[in-house]
Protein backbone atom coordinates (compact mmCIF):
# COMPACT_ATOMS: atom_id res chain seq x y z
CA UNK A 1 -70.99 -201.73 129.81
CA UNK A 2 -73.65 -203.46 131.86
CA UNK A 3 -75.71 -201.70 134.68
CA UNK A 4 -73.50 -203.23 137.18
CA UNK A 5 -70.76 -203.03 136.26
CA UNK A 6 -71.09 -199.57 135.62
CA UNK A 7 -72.54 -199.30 139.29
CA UNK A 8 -69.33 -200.60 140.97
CA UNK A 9 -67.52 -198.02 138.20
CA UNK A 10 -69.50 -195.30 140.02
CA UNK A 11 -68.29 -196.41 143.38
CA UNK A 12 -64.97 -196.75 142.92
CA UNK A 13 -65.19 -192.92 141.78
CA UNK A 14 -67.28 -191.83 144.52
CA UNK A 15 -64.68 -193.35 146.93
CA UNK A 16 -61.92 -191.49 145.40
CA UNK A 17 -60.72 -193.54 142.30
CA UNK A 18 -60.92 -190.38 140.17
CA UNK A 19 -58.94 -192.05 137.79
CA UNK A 20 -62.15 -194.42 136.50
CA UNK A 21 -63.97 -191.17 135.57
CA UNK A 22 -62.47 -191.07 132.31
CA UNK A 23 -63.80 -194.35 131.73
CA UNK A 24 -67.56 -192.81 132.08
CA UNK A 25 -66.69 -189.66 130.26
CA UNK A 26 -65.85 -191.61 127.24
CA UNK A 27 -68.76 -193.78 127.16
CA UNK A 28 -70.94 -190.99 127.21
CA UNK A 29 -68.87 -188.24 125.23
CA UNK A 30 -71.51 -188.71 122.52
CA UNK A 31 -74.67 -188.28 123.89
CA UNK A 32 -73.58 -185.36 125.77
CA UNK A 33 -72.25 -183.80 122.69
CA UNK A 34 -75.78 -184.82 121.11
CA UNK A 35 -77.36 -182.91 123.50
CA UNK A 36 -74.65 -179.86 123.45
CA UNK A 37 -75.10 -179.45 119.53
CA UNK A 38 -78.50 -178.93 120.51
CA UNK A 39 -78.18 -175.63 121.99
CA UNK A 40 -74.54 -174.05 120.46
CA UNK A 41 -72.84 -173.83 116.57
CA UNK A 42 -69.28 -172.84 117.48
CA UNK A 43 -67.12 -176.25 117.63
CA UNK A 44 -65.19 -174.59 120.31
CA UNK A 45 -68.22 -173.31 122.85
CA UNK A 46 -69.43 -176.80 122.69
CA UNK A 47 -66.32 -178.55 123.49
CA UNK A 48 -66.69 -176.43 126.50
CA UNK A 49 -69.92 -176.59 127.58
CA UNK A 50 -69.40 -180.67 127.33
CA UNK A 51 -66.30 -180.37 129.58
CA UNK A 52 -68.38 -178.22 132.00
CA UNK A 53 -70.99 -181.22 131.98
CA UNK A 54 -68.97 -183.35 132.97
CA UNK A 55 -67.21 -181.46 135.48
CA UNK A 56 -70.31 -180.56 136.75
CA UNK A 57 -71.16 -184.50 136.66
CA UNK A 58 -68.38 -185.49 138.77
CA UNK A 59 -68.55 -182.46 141.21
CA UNK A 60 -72.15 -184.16 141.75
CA UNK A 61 -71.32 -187.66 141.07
CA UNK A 62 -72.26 -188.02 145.01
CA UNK A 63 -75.76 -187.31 144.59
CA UNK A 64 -76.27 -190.41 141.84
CA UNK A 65 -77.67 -192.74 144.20
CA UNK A 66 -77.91 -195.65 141.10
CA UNK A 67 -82.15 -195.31 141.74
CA UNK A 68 -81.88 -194.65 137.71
CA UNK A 69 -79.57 -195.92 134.96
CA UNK A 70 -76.44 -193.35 134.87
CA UNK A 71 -77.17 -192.39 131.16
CA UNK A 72 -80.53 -191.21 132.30
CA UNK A 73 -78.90 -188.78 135.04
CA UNK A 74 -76.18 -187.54 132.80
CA UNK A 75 -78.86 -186.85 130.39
CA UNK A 76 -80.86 -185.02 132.79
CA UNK A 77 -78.12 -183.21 134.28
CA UNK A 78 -76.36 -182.19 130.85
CA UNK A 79 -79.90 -181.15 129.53
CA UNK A 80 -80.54 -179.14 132.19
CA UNK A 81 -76.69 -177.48 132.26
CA UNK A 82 -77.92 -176.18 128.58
CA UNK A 83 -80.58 -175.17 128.98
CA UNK A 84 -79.12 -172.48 132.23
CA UNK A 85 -76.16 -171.90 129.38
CA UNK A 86 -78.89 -170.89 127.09
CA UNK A 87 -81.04 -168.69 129.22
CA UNK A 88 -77.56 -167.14 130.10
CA UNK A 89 -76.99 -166.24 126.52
CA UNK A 90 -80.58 -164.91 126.08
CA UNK A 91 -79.83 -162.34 128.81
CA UNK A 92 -76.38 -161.44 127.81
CA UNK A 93 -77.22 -161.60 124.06
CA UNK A 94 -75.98 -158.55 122.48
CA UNK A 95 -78.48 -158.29 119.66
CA UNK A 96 -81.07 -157.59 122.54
CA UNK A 97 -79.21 -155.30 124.51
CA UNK A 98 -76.84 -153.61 123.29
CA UNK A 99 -76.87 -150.82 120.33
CA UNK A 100 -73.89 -149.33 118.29
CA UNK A 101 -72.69 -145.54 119.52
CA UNK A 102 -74.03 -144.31 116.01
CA UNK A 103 -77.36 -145.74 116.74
CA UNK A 104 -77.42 -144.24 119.99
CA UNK A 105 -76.60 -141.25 118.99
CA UNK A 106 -78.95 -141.36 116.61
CA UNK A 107 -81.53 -141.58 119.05
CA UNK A 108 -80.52 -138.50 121.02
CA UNK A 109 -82.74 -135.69 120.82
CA UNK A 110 -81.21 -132.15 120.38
CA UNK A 111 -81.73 -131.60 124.46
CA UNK A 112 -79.58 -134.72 125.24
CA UNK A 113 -82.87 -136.67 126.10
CA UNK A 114 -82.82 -140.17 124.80
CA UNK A 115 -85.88 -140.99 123.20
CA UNK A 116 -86.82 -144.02 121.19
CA UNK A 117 -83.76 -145.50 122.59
CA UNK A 118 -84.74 -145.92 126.34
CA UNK A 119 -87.82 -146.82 124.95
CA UNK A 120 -86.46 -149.59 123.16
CA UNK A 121 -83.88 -150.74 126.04
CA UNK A 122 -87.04 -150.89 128.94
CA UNK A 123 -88.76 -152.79 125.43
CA UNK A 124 -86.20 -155.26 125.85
CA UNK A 125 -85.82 -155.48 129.73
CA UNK A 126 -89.15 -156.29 129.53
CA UNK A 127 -88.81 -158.77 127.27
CA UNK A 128 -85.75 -160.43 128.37
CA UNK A 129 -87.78 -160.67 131.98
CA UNK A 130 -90.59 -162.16 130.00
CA UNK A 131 -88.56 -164.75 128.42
CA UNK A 132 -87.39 -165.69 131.80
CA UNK A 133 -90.77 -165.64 133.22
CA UNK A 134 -92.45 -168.45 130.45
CA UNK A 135 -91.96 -172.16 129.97
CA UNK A 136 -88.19 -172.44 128.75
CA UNK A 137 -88.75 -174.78 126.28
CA UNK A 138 -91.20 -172.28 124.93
CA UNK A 139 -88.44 -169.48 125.33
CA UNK A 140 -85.85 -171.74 123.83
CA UNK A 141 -88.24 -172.06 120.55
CA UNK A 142 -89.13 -168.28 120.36
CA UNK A 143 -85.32 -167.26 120.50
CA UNK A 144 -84.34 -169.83 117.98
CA UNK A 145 -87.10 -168.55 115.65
CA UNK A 146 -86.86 -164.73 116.17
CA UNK A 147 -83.38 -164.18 117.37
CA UNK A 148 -81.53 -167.15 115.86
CA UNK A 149 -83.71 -166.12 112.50
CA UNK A 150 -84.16 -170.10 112.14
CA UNK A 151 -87.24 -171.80 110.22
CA UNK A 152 -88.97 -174.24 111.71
CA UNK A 153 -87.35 -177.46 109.91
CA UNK A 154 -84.00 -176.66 110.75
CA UNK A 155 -85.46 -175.68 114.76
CA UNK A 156 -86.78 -179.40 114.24
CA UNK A 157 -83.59 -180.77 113.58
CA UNK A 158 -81.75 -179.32 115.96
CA UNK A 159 -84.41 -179.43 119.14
CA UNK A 160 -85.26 -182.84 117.97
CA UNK A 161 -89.31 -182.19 117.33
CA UNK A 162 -91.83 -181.81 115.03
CA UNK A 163 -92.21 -178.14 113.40
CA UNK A 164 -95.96 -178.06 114.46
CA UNK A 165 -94.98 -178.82 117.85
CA UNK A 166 -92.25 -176.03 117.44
CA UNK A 167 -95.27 -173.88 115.83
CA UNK A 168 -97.43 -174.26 118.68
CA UNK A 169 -94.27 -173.41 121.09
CA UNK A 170 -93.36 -170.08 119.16
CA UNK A 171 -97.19 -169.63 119.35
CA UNK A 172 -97.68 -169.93 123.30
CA UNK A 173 -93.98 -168.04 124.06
CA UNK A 174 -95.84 -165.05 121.95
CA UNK A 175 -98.93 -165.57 123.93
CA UNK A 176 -97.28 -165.52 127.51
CA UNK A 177 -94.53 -163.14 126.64
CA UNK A 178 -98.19 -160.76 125.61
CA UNK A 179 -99.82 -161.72 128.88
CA UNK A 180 -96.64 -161.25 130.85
CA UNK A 181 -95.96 -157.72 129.00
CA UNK A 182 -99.53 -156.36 129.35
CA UNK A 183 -99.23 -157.28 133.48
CA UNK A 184 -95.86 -155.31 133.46
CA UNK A 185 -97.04 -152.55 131.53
């Protein structure tokens, strides 16, 4: 679809011709699934985090003002929706902050006290505040490497760069996430 045409496309939507939208979401189904399979595995969670893209994209279709080419604002806006999804994940992540009754209990001194495990849960407050604090591409590479227990070619594939660019991300999320811990502690 030309740049035009696709312009006058928008219009008609933004004047109420919801209708057309499907048109748009069609065209660009791929590349926003391109992007989505960047950040989730389950088929299902990505099927609806590209719906919620493209909700989103219509809800804001309005603020395309056709200064860029359409693609480039989806992209933008779909990019950005991950990335929130992601750092939504990191804090709700259950690996980080949650632990088993067993485990717990297994942390309780005689007296009742916990122990090691409030000192592990303010451990990972502080780092789940830390990885909200840095860069998030940074954040994104140190919780695919250490949480997601990925290696670096497969983070390559999936984030789309090279693994001593990835390196060097893991390398200054450990570095800031020290800085940021050492202020906080």
């Amino acid at each position: 679809m030309e740049q035009q045409k696709e312009w006058q496309l928008i219009e008609k939507i933004q004047n109420g011709q919801s209708g057309d939208y499907r048109t748009l979401v069609d065209r660009y189904a791929p590349m926003v699934f391109s992007i989505v399979n960047n950040f989730v595995d389950a088929e299902a969670d990505r099927e609806e985090l590209a719906q919620a893209i493209f909700v989103k994209a219509y809800e804001r279709l309005d603020t395309f003002k056709g200064n860029s080419k359409f693609s480039s604002w989806l992209y933008s806006l779909a990019k950005n929706h991950c990335r929130d999804y992601a750092k939504n994940i990191r804090r709700n992540n259950s690996n980080f902050s949650e632990m088993d009754e067993q485990d717990l209990n297994s942390r309780l001194r005689d007296d009742g006290l916990p122990d090691e495990a409030v000192e592990q849960q303010q451990w990972i407050a502080l780092l789940q505040a830390g990885l909200d604090h840095i860069n998030d591409d940074y954040a994104e590479a140190f919780m695919m490497k250490y949480n997601g227990n990925m290696s670096y070619k497969a983070m390559s594939k999936r984030l789309d760069a090279s693994v001593s660019a990835l390196k060097v991300r893991v390398y200054r999320a450990k570095k800031e996430l020290k800085n940021y811990i050492e202020n906080r502690s």
